[in-house]
PDB file of N, CA and C in Angstrom:
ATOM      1  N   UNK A   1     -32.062  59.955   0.524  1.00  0.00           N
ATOM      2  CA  UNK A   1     -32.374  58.575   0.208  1.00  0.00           C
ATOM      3  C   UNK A   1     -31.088  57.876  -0.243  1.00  0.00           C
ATOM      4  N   UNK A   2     -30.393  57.062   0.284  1.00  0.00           N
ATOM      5  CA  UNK A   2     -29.721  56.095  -0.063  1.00  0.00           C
ATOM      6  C   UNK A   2     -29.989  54.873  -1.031  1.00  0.00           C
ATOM      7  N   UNK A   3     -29.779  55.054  -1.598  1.00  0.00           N
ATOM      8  CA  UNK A   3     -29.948  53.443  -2.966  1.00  0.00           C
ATOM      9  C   UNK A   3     -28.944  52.166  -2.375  1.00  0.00           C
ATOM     10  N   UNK A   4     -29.467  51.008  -2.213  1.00  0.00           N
ATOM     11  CA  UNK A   4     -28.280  49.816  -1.932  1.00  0.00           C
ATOM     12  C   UNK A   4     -27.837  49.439  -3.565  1.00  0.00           C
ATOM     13  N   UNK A   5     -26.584  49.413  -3.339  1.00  0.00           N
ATOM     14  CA  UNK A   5     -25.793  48.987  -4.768  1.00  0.00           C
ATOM     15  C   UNK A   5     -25.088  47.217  -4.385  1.00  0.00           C
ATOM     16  N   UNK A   6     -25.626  46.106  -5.185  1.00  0.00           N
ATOM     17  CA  UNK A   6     -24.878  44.969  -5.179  1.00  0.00           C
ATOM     18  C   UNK A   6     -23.808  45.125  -5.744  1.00  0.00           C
ATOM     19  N   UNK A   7     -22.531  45.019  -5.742  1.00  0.00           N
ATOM     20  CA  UNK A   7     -21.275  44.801  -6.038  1.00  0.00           C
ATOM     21  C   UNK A   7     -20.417  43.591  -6.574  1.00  0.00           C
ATOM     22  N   UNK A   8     -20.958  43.144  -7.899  1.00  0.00           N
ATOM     23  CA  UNK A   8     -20.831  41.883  -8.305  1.00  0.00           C
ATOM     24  C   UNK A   8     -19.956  41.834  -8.961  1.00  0.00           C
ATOM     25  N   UNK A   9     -18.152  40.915  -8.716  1.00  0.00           N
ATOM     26  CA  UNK A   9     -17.186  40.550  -9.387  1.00  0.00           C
ATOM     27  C   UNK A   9     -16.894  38.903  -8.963  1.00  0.00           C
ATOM     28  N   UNK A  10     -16.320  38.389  -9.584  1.00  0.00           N
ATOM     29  CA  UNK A  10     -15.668  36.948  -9.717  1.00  0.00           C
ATOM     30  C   UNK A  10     -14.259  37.461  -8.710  1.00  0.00           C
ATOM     31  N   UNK A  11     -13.957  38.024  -8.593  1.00  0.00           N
ATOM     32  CA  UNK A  11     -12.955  38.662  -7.293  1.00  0.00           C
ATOM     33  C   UNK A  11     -13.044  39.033  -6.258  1.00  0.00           C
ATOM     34  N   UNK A  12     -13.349  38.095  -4.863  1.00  0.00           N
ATOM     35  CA  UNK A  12     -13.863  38.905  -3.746  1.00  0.00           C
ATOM     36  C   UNK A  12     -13.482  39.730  -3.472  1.00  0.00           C
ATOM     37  N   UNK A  13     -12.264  39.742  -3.344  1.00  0.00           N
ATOM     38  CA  UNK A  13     -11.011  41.431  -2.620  1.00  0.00           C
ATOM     39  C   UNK A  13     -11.798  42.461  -3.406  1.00  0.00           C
ATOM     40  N   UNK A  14     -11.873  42.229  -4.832  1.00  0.00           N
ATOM     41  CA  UNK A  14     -12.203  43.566  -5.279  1.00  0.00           C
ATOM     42  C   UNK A  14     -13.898  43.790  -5.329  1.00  0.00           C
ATOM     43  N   UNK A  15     -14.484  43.191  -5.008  1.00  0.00           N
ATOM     44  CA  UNK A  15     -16.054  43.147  -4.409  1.00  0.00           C
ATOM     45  C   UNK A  15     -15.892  44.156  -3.318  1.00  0.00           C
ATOM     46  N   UNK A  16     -15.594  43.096  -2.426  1.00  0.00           N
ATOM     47  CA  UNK A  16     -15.250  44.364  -1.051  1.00  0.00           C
ATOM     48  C   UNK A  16     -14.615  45.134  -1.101  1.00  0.00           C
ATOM     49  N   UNK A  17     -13.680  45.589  -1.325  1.00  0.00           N
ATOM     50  CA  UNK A  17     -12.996  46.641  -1.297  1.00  0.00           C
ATOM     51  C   UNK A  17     -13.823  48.117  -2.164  1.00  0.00           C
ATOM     52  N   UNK A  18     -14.536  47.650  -2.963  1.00  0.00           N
ATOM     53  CA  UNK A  18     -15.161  48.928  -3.315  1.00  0.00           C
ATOM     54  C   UNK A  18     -16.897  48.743  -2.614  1.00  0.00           C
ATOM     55  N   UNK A  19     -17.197  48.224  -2.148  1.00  0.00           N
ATOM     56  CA  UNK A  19     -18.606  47.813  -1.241  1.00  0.00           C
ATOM     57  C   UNK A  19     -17.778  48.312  -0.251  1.00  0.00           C
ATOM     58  N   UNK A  20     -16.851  48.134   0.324  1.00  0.00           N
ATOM     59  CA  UNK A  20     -16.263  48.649   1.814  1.00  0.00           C
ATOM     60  C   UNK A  20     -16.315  50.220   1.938  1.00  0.00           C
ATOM     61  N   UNK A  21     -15.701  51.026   0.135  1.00  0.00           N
ATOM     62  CA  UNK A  21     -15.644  51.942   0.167  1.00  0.00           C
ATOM     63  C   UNK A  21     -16.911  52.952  -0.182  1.00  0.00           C
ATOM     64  N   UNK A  22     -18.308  52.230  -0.409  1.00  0.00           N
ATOM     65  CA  UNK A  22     -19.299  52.667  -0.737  1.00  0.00           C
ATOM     66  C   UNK A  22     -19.923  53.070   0.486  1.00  0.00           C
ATOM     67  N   UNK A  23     -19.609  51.814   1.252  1.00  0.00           N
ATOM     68  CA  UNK A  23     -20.317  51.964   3.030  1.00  0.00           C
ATOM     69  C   UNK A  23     -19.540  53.122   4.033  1.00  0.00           C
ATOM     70  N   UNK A  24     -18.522  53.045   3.640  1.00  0.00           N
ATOM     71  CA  UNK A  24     -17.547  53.962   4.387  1.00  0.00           C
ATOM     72  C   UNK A  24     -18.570  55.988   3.809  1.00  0.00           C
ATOM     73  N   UNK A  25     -18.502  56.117   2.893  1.00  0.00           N
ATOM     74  CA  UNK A  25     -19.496  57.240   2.111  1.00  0.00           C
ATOM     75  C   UNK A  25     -20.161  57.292   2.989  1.00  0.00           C
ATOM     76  N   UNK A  26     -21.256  56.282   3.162  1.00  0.00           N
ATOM     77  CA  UNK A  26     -22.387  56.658   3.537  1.00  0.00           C
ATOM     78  C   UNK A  26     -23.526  56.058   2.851  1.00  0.00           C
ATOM     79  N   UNK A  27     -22.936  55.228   1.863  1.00  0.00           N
ATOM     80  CA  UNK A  27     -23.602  54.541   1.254  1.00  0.00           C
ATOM     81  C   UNK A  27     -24.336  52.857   1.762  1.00  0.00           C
ATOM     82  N   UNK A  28     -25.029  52.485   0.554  1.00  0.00           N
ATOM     83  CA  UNK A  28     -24.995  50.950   1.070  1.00  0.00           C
ATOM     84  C   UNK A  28     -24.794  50.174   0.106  1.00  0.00           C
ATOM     85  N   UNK A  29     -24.132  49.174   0.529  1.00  0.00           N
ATOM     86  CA  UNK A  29     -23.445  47.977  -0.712  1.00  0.00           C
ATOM     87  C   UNK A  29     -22.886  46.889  -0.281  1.00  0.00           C
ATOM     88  N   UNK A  30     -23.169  45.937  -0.795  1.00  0.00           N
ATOM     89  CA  UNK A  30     -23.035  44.710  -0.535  1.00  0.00           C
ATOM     90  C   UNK A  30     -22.066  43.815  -2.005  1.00  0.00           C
ATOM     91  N   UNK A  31     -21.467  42.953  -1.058  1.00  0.00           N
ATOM     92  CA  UNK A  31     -20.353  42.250  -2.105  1.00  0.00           C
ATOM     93  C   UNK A  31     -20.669  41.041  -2.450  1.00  0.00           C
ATOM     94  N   UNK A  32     -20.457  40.264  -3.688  1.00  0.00           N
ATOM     95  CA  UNK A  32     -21.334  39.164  -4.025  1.00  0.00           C
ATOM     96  C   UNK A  32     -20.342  38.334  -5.501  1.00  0.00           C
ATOM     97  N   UNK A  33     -20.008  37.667  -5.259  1.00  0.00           N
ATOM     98  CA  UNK A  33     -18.822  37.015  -5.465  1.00  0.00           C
ATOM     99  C   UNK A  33     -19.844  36.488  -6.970  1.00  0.00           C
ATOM    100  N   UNK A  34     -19.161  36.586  -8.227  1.00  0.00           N
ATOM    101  CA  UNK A  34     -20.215  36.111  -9.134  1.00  0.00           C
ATOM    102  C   UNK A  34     -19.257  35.744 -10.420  1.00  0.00           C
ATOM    103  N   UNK A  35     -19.124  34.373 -11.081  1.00  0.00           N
ATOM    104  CA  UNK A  35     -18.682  34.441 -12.283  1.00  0.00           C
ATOM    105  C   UNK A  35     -20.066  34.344 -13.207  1.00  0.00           C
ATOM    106  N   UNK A  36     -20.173  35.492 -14.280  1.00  0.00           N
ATOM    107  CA  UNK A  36     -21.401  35.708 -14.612  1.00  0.00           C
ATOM    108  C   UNK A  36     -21.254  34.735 -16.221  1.00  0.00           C
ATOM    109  N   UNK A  37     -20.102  33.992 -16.304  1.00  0.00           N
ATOM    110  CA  UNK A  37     -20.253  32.858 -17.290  1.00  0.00           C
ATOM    111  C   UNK A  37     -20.521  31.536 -16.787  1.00  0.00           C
ATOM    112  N   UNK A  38     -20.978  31.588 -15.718  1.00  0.00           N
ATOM    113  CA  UNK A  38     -21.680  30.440 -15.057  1.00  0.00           C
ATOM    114  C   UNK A  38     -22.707  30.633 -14.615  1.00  0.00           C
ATOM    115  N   UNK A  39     -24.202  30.365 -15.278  1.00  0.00           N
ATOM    116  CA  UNK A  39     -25.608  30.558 -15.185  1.00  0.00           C
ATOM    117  C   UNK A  39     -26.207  30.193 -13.649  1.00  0.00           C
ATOM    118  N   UNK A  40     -25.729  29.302 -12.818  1.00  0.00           N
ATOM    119  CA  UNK A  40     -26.157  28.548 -11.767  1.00  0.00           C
ATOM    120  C   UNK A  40     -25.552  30.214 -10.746  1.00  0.00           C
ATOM    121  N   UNK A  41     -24.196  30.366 -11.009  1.00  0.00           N
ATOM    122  CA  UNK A  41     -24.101  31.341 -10.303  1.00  0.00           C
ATOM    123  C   UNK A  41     -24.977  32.665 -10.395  1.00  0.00           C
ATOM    124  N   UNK A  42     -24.866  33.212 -11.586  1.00  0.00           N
ATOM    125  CA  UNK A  42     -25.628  34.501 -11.659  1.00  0.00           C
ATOM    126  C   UNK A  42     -26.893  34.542 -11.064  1.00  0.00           C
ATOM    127  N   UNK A  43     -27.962  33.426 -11.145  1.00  0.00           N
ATOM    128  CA  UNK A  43     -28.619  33.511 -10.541  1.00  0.00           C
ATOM    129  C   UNK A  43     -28.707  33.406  -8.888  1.00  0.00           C
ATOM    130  N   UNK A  44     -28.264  32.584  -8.338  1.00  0.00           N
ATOM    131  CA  UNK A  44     -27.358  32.762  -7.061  1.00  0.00           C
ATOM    132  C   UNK A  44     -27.150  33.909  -6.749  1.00  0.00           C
ATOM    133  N   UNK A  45     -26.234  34.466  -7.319  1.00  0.00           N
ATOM    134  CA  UNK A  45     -26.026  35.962  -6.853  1.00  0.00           C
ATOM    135  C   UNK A  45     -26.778  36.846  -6.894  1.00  0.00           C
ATOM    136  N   UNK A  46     -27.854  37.029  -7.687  1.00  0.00           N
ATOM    137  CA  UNK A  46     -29.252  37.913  -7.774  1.00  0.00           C
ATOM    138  C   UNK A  46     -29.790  37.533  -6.640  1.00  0.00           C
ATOM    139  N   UNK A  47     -30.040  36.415  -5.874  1.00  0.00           N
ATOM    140  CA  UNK A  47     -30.724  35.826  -4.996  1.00  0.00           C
ATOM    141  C   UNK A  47     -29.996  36.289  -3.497  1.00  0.00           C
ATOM    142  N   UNK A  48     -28.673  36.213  -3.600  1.00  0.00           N
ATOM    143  CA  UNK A  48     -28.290  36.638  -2.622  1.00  0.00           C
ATOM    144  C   UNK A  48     -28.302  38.539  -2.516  1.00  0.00           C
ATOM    145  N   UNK A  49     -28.139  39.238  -3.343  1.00  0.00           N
ATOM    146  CA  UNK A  49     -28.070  40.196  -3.096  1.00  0.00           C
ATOM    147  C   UNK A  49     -29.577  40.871  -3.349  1.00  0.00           C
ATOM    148  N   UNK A  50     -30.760  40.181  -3.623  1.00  0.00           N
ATOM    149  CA  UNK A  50     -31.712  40.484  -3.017  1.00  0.00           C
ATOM    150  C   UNK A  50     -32.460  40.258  -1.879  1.00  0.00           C
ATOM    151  N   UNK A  51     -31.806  39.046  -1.430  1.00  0.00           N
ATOM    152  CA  UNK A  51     -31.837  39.191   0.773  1.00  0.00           C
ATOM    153  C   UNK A  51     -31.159  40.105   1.385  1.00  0.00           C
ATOM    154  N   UNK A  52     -29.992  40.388   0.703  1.00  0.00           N
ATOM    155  CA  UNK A  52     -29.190  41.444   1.304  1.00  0.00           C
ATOM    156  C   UNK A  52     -29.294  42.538   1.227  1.00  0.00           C
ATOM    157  N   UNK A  53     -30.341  43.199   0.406  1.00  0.00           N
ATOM    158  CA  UNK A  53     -30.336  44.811   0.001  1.00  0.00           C
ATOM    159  C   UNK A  53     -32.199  44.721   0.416  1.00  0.00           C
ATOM    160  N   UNK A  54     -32.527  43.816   0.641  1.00  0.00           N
ATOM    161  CA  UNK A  54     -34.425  43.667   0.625  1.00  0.00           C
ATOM    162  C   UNK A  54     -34.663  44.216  -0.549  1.00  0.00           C
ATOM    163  N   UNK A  55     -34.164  43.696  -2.040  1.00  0.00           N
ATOM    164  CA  UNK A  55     -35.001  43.360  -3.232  1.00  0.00           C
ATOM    165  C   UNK A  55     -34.659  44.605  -4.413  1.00  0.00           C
ATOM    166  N   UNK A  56     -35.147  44.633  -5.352  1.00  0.00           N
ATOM    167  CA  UNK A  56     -34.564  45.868  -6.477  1.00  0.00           C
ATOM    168  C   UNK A  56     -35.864  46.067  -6.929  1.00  0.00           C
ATOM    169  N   UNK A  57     -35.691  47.348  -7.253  1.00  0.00           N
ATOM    170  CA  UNK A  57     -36.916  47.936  -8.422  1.00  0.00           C
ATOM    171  C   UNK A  57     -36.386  48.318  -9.517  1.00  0.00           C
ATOM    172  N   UNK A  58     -35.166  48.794  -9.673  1.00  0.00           N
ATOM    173  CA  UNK A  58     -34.650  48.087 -11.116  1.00  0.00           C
ATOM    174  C   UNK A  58     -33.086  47.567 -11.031  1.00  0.00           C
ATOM    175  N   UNK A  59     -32.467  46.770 -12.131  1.00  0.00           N
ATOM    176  CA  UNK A  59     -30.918  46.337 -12.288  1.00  0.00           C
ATOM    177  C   UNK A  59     -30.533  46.726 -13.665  1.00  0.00           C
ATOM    178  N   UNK A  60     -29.333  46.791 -13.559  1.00  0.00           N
ATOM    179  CA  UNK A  60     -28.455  47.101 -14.773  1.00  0.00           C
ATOM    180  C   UNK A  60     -27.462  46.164 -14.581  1.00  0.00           C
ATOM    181  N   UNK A  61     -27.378  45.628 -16.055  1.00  0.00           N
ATOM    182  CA  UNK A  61     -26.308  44.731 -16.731  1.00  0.00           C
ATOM    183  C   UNK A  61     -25.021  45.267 -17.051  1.00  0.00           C
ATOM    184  N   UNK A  62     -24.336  45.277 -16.493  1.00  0.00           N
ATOM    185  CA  UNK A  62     -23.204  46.181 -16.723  1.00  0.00           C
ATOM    186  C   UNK A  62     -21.678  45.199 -16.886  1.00  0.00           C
ATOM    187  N   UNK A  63     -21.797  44.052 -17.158  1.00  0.00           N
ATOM    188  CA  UNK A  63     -21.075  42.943 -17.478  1.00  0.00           C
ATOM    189  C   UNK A  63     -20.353  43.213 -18.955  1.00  0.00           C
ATOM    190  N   UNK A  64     -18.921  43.195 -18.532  1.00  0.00           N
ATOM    191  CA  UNK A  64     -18.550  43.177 -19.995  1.00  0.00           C
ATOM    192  C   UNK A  64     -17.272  43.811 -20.363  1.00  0.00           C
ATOM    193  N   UNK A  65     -16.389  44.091 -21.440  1.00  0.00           N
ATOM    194  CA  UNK A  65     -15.091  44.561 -21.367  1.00  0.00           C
ATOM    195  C   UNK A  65     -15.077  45.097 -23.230  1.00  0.00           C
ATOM    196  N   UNK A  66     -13.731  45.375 -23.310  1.00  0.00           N
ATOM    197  CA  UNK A  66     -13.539  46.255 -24.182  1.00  0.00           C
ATOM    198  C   UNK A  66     -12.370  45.451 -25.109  1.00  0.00           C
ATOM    199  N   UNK A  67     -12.141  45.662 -26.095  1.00  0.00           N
ATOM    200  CA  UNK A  67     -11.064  45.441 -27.255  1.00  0.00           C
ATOM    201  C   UNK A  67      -9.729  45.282 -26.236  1.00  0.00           C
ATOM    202  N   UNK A  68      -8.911  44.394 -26.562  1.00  0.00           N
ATOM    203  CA  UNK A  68      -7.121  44.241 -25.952  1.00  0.00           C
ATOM    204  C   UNK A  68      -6.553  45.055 -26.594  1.00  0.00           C
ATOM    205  N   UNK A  69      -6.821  45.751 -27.846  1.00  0.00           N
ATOM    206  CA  UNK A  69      -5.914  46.906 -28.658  1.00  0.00           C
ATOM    207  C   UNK A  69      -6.171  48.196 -28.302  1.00  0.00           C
ATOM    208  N   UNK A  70      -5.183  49.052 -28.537  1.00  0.00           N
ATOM    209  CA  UNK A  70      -5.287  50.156 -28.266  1.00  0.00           C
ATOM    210  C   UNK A  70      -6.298  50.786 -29.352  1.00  0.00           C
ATOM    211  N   UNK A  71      -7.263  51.985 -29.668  1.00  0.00           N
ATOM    212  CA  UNK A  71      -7.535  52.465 -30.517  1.00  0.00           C
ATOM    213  C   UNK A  71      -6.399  53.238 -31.919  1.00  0.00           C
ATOM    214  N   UNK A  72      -6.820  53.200 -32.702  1.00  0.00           N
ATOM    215  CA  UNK A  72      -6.282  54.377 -33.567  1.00  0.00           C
ATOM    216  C   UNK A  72      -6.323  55.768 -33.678  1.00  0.00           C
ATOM    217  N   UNK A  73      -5.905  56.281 -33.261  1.00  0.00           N
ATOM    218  CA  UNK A  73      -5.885  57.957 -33.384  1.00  0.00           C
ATOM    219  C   UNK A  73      -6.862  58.519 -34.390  1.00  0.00           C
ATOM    220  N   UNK A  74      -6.783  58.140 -35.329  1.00  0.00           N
ATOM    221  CA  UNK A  74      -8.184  58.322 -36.735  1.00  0.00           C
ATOM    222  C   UNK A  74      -9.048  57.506 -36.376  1.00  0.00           C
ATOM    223  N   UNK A  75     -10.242  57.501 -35.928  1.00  0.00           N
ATOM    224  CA  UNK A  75     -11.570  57.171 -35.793  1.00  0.00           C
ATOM    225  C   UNK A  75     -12.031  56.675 -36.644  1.00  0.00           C
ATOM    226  N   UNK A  76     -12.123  56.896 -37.919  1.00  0.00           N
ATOM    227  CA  UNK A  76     -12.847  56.752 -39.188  1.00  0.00           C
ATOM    228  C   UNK A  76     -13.191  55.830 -39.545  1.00  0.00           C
ATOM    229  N   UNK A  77     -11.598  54.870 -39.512  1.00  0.00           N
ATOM    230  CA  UNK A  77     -12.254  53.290 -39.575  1.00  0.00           C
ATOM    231  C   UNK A  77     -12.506  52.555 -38.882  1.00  0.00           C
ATOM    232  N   UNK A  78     -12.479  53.078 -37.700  1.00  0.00           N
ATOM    233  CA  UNK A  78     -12.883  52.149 -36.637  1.00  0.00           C
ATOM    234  C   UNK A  78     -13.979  51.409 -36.341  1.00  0.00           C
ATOM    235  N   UNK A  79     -14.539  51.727 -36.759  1.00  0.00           N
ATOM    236  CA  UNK A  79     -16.181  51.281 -36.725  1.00  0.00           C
ATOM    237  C   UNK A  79     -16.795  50.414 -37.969  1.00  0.00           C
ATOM    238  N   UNK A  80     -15.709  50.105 -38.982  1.00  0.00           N
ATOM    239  CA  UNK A  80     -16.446  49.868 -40.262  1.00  0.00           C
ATOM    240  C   UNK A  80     -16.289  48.083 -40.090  1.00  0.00           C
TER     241      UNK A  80
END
């Protein structure tokens, strides 16, 4: 069973290029151009990549990034 994966970045090159390399597998994936701080788009793009995959039974939010600093080697306070 193959799963279709939408491939959603604000970067087409890098949309396709890893949707290119999903299909190349053996996979299926589709590329979908999305700045997800613009509401008109996100939805858009759900819309398009559910014509394109014929629909989801589930999605994951996977939007999002990490600290510009490096961590600290001691953990301890990191979190406080």
């Amino acid at each position: 069973m193959v799963l279709p994966w939408p491939i959603a970045d604000y970067n087409d090159a890098t949309a396709q290029a890893v949707a290119d390399e999903i299909n190349r597998g053996g996979g299926q994936a589709l590329a979908v151009k999305v700045d997800v701080s613009k509401r008109d788009q996100v939805f858009a793009a759900v819309e398009q990549a559910r014509k394109g995959l014929g629909g989801f039974d589930v999605i994951v939010n996977n939007a999002g990034g990490g600290p510009l600093h490096a961590y600290r080697r001691d953990s301890r306070g990191r979190d406080r």
